[in-house]
Protein backbone atom coordinates (compact mmCIF):
# COMPACT_ATOMS: atom_id res chain seq x y z
CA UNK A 1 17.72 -25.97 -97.13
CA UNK A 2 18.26 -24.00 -94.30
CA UNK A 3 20.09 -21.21 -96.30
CA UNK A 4 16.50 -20.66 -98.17
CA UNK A 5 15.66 -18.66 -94.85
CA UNK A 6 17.70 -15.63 -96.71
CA UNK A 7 15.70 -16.31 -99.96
CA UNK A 8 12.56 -15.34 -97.74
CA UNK A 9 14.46 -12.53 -95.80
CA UNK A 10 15.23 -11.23 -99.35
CA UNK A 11 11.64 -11.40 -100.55
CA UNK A 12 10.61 -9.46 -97.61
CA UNK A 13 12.44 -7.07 -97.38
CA UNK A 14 11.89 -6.15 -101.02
CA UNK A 15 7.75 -6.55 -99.94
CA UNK A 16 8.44 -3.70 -97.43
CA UNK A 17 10.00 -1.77 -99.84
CA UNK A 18 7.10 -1.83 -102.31
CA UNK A 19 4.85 -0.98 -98.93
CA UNK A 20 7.40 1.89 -97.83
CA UNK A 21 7.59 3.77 -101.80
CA UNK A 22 3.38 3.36 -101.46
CA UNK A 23 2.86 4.76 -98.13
CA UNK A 24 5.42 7.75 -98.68
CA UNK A 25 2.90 9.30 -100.76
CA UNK A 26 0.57 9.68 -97.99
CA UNK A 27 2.76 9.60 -94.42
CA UNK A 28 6.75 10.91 -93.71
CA UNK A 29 9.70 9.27 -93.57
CA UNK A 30 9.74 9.77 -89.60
CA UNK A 31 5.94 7.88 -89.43
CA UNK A 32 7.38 5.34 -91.49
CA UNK A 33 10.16 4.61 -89.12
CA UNK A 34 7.72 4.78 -86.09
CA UNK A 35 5.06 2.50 -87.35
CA UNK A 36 7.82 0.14 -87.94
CA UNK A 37 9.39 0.43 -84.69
CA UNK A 38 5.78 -0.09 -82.87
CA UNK A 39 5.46 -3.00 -84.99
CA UNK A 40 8.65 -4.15 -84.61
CA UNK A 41 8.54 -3.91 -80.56
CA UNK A 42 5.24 -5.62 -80.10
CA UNK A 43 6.55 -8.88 -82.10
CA UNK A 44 10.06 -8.65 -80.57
CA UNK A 45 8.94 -8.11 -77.41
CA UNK A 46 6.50 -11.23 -77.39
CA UNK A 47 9.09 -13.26 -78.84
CA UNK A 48 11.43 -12.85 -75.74
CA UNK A 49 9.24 -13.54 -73.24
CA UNK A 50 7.76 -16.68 -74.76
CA UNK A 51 11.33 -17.72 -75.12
CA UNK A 52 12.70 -16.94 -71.90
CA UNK A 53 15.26 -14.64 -72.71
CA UNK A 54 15.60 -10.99 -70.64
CA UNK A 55 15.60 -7.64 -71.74
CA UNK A 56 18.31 -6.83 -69.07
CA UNK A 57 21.66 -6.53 -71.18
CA UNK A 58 25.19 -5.81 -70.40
CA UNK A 59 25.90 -3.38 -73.43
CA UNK A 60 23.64 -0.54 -73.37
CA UNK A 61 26.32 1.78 -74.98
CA UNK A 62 26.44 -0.50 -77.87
CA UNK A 63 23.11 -0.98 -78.05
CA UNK A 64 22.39 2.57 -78.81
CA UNK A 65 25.42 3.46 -80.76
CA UNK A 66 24.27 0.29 -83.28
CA UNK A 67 20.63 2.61 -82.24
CA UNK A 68 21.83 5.43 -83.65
CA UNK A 69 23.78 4.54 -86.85
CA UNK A 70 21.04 1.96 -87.83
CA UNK A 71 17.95 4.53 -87.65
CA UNK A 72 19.97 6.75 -89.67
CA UNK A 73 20.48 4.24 -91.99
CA UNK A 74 16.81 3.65 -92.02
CA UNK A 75 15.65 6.91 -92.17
CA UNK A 76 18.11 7.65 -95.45
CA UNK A 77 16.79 4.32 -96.91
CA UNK A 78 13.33 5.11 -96.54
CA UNK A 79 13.35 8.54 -98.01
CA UNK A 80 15.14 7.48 -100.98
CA UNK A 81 12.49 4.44 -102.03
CA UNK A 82 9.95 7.46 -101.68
CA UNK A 83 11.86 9.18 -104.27
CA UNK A 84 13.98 7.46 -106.28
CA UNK A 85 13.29 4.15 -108.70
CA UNK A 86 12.67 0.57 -106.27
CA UNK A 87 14.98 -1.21 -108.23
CA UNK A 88 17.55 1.53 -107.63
CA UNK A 89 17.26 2.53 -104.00
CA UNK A 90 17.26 -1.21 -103.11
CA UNK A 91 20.46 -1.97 -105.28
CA UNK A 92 22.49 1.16 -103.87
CA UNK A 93 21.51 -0.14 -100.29
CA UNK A 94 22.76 -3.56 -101.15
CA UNK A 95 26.12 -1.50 -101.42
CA UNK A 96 26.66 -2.45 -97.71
CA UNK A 97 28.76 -5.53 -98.36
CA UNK A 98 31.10 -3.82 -100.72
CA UNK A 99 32.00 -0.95 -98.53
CA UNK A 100 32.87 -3.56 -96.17
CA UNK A 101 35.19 -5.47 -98.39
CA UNK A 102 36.43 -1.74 -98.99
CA UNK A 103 37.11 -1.29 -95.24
CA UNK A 104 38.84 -4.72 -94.83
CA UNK A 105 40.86 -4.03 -98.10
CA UNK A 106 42.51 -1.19 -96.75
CA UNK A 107 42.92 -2.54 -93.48
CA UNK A 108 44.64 -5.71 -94.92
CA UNK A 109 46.66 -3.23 -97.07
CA UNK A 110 47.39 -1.29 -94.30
CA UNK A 111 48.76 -4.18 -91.78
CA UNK A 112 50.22 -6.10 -94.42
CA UNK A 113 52.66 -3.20 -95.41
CA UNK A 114 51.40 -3.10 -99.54
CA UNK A 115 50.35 -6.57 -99.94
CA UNK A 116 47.04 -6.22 -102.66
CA UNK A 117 44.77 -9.03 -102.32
CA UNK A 118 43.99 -8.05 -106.15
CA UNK A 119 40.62 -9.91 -106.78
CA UNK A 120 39.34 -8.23 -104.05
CA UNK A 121 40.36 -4.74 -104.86
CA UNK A 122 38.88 -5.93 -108.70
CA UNK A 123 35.51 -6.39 -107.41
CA UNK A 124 35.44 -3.29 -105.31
CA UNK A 125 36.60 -1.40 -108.29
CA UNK A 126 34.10 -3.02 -110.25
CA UNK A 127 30.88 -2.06 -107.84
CA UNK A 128 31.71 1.43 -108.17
CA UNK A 129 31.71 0.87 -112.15
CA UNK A 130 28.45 -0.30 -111.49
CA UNK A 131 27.26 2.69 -109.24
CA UNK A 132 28.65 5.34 -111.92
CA UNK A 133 26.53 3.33 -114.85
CA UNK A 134 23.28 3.48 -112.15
CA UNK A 135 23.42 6.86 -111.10
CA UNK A 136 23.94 7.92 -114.66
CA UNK A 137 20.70 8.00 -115.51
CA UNK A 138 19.40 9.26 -111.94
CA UNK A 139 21.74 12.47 -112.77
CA UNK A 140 19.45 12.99 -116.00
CA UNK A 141 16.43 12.69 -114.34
CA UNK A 142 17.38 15.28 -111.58
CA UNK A 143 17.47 12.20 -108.86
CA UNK A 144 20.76 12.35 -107.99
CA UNK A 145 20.59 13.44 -104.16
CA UNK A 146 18.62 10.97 -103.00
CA UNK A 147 20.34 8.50 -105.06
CA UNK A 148 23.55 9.49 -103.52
CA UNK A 149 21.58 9.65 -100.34
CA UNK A 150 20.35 5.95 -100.64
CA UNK A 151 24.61 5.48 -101.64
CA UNK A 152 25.12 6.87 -98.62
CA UNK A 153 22.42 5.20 -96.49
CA UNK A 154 24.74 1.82 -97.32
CA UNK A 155 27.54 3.13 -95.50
CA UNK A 156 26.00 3.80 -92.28
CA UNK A 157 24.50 0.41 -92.89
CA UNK A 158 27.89 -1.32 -93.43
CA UNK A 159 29.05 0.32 -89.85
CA UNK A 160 25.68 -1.10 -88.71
CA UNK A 161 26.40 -3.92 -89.54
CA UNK A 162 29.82 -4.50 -88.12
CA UNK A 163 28.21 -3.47 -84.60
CA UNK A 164 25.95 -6.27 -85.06
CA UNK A 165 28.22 -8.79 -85.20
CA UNK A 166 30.42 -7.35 -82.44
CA UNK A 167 27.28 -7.68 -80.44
CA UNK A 168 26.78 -11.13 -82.06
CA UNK A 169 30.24 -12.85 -81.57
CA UNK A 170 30.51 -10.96 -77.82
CA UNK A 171 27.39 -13.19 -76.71
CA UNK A 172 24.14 -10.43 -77.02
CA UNK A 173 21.36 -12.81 -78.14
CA UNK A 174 19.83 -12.07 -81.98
CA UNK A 175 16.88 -10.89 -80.90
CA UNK A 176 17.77 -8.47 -78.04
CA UNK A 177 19.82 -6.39 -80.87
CA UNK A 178 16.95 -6.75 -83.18
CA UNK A 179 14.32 -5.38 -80.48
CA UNK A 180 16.33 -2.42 -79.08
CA UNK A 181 17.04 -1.72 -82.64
CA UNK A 182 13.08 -1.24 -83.05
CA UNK A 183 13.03 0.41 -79.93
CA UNK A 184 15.21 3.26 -81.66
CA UNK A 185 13.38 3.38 -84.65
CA UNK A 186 10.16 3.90 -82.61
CA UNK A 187 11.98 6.82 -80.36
CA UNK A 188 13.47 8.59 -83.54
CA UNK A 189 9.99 8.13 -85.23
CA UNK A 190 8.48 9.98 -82.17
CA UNK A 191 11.25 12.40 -82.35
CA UNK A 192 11.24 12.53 -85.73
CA UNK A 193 7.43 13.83 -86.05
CA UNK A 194 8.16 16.68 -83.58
CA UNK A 195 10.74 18.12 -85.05
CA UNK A 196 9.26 18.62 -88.81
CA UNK A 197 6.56 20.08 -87.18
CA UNK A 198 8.49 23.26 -86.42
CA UNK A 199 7.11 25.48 -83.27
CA UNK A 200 3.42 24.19 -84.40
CA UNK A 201 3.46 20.57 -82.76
CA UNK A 202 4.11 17.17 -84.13
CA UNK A 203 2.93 16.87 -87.62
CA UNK A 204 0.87 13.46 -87.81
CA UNK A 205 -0.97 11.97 -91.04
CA UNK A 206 -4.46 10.86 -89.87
CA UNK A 207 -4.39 6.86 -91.18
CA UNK A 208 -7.66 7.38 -93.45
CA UNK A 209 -7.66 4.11 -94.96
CA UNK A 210 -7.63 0.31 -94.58
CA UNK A 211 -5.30 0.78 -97.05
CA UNK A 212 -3.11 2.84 -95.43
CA UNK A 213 -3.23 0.92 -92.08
CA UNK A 214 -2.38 -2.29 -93.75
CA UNK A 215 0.59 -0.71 -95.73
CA UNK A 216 2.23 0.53 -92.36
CA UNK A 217 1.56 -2.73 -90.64
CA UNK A 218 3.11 -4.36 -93.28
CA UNK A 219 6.17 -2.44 -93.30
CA UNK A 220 7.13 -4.13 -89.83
CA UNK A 221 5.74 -7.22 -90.32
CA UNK A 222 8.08 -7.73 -93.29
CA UNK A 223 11.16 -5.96 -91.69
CA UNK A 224 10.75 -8.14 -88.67
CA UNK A 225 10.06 -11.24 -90.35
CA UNK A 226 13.15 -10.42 -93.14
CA UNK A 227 15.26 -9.70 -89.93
CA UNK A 228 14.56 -13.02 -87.55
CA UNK A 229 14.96 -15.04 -90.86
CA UNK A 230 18.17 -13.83 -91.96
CA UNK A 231 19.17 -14.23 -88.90
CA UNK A 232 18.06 -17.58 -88.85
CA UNK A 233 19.67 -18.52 -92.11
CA UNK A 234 23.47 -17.42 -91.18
CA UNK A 235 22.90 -19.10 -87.76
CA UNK A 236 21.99 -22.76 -89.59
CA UNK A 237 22.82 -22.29 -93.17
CA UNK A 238 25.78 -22.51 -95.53
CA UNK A 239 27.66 -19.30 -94.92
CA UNK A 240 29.13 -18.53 -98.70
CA UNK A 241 25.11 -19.70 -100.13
CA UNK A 242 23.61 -17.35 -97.50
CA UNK A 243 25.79 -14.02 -98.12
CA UNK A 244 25.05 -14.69 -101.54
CA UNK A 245 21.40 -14.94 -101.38
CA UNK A 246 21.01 -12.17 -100.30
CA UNK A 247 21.24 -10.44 -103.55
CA UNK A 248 18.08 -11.78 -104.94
CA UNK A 249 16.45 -8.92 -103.24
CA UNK A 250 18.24 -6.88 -106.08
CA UNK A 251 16.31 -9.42 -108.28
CA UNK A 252 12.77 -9.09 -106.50
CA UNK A 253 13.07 -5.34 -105.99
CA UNK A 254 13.93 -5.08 -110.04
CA UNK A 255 10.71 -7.26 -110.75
CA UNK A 256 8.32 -5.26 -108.38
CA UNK A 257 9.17 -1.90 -109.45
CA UNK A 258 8.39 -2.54 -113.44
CA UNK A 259 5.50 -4.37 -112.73
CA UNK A 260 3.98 -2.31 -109.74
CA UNK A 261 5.34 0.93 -110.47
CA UNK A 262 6.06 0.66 -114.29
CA UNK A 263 10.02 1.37 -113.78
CA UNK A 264 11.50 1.44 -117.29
CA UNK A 265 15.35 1.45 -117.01
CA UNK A 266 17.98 1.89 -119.91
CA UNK A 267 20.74 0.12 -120.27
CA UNK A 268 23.29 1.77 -117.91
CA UNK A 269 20.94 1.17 -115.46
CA UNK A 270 20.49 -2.55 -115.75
CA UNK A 271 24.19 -3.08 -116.41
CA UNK A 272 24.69 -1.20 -113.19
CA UNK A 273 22.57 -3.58 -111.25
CA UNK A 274 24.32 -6.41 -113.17
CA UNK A 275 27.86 -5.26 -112.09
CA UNK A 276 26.84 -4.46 -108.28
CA UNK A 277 25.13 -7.95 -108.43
CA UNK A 278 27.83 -9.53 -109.58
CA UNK A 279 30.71 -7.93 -107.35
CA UNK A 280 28.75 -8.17 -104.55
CA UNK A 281 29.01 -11.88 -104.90
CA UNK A 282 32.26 -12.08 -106.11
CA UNK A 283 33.84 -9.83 -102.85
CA UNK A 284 31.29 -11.97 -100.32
CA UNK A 285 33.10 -15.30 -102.00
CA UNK A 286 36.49 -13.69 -101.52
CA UNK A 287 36.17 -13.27 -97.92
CA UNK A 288 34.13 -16.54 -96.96
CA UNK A 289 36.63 -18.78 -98.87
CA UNK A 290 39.81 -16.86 -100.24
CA UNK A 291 41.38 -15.97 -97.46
CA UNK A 292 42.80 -17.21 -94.21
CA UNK A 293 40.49 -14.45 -92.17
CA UNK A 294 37.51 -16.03 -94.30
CA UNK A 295 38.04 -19.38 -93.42
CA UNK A 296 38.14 -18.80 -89.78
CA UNK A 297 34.91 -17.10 -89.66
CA UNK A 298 33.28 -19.70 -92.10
CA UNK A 299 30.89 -20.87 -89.20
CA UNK A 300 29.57 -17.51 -88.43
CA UNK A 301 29.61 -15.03 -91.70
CA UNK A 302 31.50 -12.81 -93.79
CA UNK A 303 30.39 -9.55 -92.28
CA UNK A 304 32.19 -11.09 -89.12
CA UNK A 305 35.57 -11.07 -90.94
CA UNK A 306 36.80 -7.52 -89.77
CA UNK A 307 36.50 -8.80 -85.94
């Protein structure tokens, strides 16, 4: 039951995506990423001290280099759910697992002197099947830079998350990665807003709305929410039903946009989603259970495996 957690974490984070596409129509990508950093370091913030934990850490450098890489991520992520399909900037994010399979592929191939752990290298070949059947239709519709801008949004985020767990496994508490990691979004928001104004001053969108207000606060309330219960679920759940769990925000992303935005994909793109779904999964079971690496880290998580 505890593995649900990432069945809520999912749902969020696929809520804050519906929240981000609406609000891009009337704020920037770099107000997004501040309101959710303000949001993000009130609630983090509170959490720590009613806890008891400290805000003093021992790894500032990698606190800002996970910073840096993450709010790029972020920023990339954002702009392409303004402009691209939900359905489809959510499943190219999702991506992140598979260029880490990728990444421990070539290391294994690497070390191992040519030995092919084949059913991984299938389901890495198979994602980017899937990616060439989803962009396909983003090409015809004159979408494909931010699509390949959302692509690459899920590599930062793999490296992203391979700091994490670094940070994780090396003792820095959950929730002091989580709140300097709003800490950057909220300085590259700031930063952000200065710099698209030019030489004329930071460029700010007057809030002019209930609406609007309760769209940015509920951008990060659901990314702080989907982030302390995923971590939540990997720390108490079932590692192998966790990682894969996580893919029902492909699911819930897919359902919002047709019925909120009216999304109508062909069939490239649903076979697209289909195949990333699907070799997502099977590369997360490879590495959780298939291999000696896997079974070592089975208490913590797959994304740990390249430790």
């Amino acid at each position: 039951m505890q593995s649900l957690w990432m069945l809520f974490a999912s749902f969020m984070f696929a809520v804050m995506g519906v929240c981000v596409k609406l609000a891009s129509a009337e704020f920037s990508t770099s107000e997004l990423v501040l309101y959710r950093g303000v949001v993000g370091v009130i609630a983090l913030g509170m959490i720590i001290k009613l806890s008891g934990e400290t805000f003093r850490t021992a790894m500032p450098g990698a606190h800002l280099w996970r910073g840096l890489i993450g709010v790029t991520s972020l920023w990339l992520w954002y702009y392409s759910i303004g402009e691209l399909p939900l359905a489809t900037a959510m499943t190219l994010n999702y991506m992140s697992p598979i260029w880490i399979a990728a990444w421990l592929f070539a290391l294994g191939w690497w070390h191992a002197r040519n030995d092919v752990k084949w059913p991984l290298m299938v389901a890495v070949g198979l994602s980017f099947v899937g990616v060439t059947l989803l962009l396909r239709p983003a090409f015809h519709a004159n979408q494909l830079t931010p699509a390949l801008i959302a692509l690459g949004s899920s590599v930062i985020t793999a490296t992203a998350y391979m700091q994490v767990r670094k940070m994780g496994l090396a003792g820095e508490p959950e929730n002091r990665v989580v709140f300097y990691f709003t800490v950057m979004n909220l300085a590259a928001g700031i930063v952000g807003v200065f710099l698209t104004g030019g030489g004329d001053g930071p460029v700010f969108h007057p809030i002019s709305s209930w609406r609007s207000g309760l769209l940015l606060l509920a951008i990060g309330v659901c990314a702080t929410s989907a982030q302390i219960a995923m971590t939540r679920a990997y720390r108490l759940g079932n590692t192998l039903v966790v990682a894969n769990l996580q893919y029902t925000g492909i699911v819930f992303s897919s359902l919002w946009g047709v019925f909120i935005f009216g999304d109508v994909f062909d069939w490239h793109s649903w076979a697209g989603i289909g195949i990333i779904l699907a070799s997502g999964m099977a590369a997360t079971f490879y590495n959780t259970r298939n291999t000696e690496r896997g079974k070592a880290i089975a208490s913590t998580d797959p994304i740990a495996s390249e430790v």
